[in-house]
Every structure is written in structure tokens, then in C-alpha cells.
N, C-alpha and C. Protein backbone atom coordinates (compact mmCIF):
# COMPACT_ATOMS: atom_id res chain seq x y z
N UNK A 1 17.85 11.19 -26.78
CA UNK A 1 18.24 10.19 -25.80
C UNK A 1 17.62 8.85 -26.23
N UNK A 2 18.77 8.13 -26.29
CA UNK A 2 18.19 6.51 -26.80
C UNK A 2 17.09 5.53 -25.17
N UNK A 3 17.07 4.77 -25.42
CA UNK A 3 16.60 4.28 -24.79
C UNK A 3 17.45 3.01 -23.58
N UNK A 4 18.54 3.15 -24.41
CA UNK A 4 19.65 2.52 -23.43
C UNK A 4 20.20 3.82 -21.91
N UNK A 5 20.11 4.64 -22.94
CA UNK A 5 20.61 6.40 -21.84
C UNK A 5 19.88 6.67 -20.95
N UNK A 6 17.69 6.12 -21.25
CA UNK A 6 17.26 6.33 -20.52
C UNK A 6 17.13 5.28 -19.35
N UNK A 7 17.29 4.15 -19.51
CA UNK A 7 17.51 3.04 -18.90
C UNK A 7 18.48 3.02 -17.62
N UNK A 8 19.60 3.27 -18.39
CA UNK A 8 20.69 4.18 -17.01
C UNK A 8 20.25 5.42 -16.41
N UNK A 9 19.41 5.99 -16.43
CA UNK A 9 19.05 6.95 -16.08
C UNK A 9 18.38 6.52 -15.04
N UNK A 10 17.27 5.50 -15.35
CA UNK A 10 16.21 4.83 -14.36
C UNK A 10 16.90 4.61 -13.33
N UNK A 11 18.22 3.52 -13.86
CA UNK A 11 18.96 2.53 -12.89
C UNK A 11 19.29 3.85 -12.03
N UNK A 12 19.91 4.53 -12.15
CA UNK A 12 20.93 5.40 -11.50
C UNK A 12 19.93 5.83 -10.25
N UNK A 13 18.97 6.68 -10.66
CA UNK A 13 17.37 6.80 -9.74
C UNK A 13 17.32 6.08 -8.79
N UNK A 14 17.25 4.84 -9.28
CA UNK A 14 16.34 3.65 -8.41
C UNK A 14 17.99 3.31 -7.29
N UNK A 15 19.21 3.33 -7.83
CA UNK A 15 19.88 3.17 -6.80
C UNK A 15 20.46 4.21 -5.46
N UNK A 16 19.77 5.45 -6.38
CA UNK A 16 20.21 6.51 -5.23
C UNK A 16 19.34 6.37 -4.14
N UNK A 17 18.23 5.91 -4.49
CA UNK A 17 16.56 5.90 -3.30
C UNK A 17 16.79 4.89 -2.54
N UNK A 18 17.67 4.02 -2.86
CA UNK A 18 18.07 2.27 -2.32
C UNK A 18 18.87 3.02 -1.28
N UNK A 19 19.87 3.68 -1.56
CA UNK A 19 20.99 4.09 -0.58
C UNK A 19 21.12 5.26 0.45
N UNK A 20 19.45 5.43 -0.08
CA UNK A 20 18.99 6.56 1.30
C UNK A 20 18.18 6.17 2.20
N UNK A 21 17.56 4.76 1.99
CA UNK A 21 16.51 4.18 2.86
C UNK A 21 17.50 3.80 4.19
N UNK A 22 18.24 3.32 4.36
CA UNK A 22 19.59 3.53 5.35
C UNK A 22 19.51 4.72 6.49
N UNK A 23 19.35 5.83 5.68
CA UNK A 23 19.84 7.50 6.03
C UNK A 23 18.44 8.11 6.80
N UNK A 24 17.16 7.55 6.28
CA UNK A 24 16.19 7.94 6.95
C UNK A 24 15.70 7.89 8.15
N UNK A 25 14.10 8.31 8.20
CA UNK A 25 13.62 7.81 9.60
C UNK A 25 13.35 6.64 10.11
N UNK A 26 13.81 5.65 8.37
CA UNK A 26 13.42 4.25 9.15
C UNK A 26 14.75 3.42 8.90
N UNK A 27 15.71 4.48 9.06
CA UNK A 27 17.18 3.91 9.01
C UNK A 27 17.43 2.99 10.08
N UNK A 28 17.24 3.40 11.32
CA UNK A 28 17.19 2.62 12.62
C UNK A 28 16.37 1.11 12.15
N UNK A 29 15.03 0.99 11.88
CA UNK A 29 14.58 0.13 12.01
C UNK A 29 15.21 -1.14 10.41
N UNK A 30 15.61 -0.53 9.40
CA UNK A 30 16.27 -1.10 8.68
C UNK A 30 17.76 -2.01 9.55
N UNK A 31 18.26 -1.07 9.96
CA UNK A 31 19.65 -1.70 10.27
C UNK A 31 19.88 -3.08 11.06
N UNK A 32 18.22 -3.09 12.18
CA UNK A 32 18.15 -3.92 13.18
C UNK A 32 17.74 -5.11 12.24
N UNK A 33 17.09 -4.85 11.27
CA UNK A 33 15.99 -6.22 10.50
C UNK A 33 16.81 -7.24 10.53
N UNK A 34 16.30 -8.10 10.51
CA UNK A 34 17.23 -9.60 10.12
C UNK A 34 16.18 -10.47 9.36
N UNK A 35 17.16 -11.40 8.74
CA UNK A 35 16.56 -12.86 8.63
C UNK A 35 16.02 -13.42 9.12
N UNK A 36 14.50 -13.81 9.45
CA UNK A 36 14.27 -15.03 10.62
C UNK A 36 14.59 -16.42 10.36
N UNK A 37 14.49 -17.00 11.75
CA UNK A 37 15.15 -18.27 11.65
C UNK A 37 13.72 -19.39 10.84
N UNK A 38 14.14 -20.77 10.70
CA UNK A 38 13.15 -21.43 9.91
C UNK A 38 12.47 -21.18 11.05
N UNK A 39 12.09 -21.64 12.16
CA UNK A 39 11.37 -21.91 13.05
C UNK A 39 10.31 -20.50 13.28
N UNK A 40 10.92 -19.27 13.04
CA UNK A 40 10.35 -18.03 13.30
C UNK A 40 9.14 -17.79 11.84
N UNK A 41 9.75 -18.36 10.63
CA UNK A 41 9.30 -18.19 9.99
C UNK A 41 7.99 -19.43 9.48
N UNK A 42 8.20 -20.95 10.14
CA UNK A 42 7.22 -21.69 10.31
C UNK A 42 5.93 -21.06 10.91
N UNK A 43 6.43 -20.36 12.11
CA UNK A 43 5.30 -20.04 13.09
C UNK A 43 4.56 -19.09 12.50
N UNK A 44 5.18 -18.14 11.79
CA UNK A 44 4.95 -17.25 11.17
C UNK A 44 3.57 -17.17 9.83
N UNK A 45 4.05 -18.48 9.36
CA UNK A 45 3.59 -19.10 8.45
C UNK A 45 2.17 -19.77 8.92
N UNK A 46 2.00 -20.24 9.98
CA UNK A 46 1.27 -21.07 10.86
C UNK A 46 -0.27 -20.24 10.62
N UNK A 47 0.53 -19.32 12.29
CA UNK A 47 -0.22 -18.07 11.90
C UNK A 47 -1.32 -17.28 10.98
N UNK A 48 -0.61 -17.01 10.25
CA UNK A 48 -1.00 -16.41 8.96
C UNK A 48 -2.18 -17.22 8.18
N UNK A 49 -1.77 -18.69 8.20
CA UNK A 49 -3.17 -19.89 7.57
C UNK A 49 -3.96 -19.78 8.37
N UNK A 50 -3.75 -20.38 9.55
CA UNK A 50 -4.69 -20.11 10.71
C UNK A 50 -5.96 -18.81 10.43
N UNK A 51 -5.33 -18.06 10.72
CA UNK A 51 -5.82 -16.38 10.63
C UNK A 51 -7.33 -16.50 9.10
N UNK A 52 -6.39 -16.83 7.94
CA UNK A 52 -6.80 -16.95 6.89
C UNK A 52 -8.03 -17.54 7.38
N UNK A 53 -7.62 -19.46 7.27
CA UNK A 53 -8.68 -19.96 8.18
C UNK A 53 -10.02 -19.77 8.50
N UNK A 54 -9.51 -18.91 9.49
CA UNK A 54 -10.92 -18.33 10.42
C UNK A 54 -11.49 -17.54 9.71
N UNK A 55 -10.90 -16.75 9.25
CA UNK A 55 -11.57 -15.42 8.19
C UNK A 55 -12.48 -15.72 7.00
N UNK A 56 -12.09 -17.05 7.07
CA UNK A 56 -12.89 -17.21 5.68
C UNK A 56 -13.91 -18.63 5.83
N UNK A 57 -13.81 -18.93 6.96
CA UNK A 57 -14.85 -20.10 7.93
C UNK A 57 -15.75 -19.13 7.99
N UNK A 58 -15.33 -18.22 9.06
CA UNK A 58 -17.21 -17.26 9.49
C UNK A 58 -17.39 -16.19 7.88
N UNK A 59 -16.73 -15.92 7.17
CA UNK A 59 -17.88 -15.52 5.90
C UNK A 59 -18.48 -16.78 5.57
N UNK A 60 -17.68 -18.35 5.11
CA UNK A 60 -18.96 -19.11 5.03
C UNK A 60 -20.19 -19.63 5.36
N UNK A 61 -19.63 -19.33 6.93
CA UNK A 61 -20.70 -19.32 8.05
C UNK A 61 -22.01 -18.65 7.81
N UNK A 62 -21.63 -17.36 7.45
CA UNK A 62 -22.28 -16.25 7.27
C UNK A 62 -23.24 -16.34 6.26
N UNK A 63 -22.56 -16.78 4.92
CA UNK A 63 -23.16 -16.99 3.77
C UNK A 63 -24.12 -18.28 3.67
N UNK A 64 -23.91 -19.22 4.54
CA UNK A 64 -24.72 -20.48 4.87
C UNK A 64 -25.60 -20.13 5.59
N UNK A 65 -25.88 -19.09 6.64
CA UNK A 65 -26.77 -18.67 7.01
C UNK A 65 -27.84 -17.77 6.59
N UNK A 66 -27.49 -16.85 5.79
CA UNK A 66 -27.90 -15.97 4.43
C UNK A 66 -28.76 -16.85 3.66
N UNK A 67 -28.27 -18.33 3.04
CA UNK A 67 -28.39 -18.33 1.96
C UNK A 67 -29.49 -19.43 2.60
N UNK A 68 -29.54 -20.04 3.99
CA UNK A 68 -30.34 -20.84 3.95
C UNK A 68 -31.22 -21.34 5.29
N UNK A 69 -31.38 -19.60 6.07
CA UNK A 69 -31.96 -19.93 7.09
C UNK A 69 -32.97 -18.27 6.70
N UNK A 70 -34.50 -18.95 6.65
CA UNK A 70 -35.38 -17.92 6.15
C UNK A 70 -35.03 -16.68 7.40
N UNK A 71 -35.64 -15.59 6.76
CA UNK A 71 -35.88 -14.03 7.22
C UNK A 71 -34.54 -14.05 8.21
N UNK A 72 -32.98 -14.56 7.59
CA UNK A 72 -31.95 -14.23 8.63
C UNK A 72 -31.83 -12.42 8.07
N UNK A 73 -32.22 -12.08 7.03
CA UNK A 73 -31.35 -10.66 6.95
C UNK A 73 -33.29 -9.70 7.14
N UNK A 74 -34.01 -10.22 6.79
CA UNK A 74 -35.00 -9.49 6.72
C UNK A 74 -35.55 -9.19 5.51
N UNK A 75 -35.66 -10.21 4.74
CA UNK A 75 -35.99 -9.54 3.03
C UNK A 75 -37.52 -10.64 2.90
């Protein structure tokens, strides 16, 4: 088998698994999905920095306190 034979072979695979994700248990939740609108996806976006944001404010927080307020951890 050349390597073109196995290639179609892959393809063929990879499209049968495509056309059962439909058929499954998360067939339902596939069918409903949509596109969001810009606005859904701004907020979305918002969000997500925000989130980031914060997450990575209190480790600096954390690490500014570590690094420069004596006996904060106990060493």
C-alpha cells in the first residue's frame, strides 16, 4: 500500500466519525449549535479577558507579597 492508498484510507476514517457525531448522544446538542451573533461573541470575548485579568492580577498579587513582605510564607 502506497502512501496515497493510505491517505484515502485516513480520509475515509476521519469522514465516517464526522458523520456520526450527528447520530450520537450529543446529536441533539450538535443540531441546536449555532453561530453567535457579533454582539454574543464580543461579550463573550469581554468575559473571557476580564476573567484572564483577574486570574493573573491576584497571582501577581500573591507573588508581590511572597517576594516582598518578610515571614509572609514562613521561611
Amino acid at each position: 500500500m502506497d502512501i496515497v492508498d493510505k491517505s484515502w484510507e485516513i480520509q475515509k476514517g476521519i469522514e465516517e466519525r464526522v458523520k456520526r457525531v450527528g447520530k450520537g448522544k450529543y446529536g441533539r446538542v450538535v443540531k441546536m449549535a449555532r453561530k453567535p451573533t457579533h454582539d454574543e461573541y464580543l461579550k463573550t470575548l469581554m468575559l473571557a479577558g476580564l476573567g484572564l485579568t483577574l486570574i493573573g492580577g491576584l497571582g501577581f498579587a500573591i507573588y508581590l507579597i511572597i517576594k516582598y513582605v518578610p515571614g509572609a510564607i514562613g521561611l
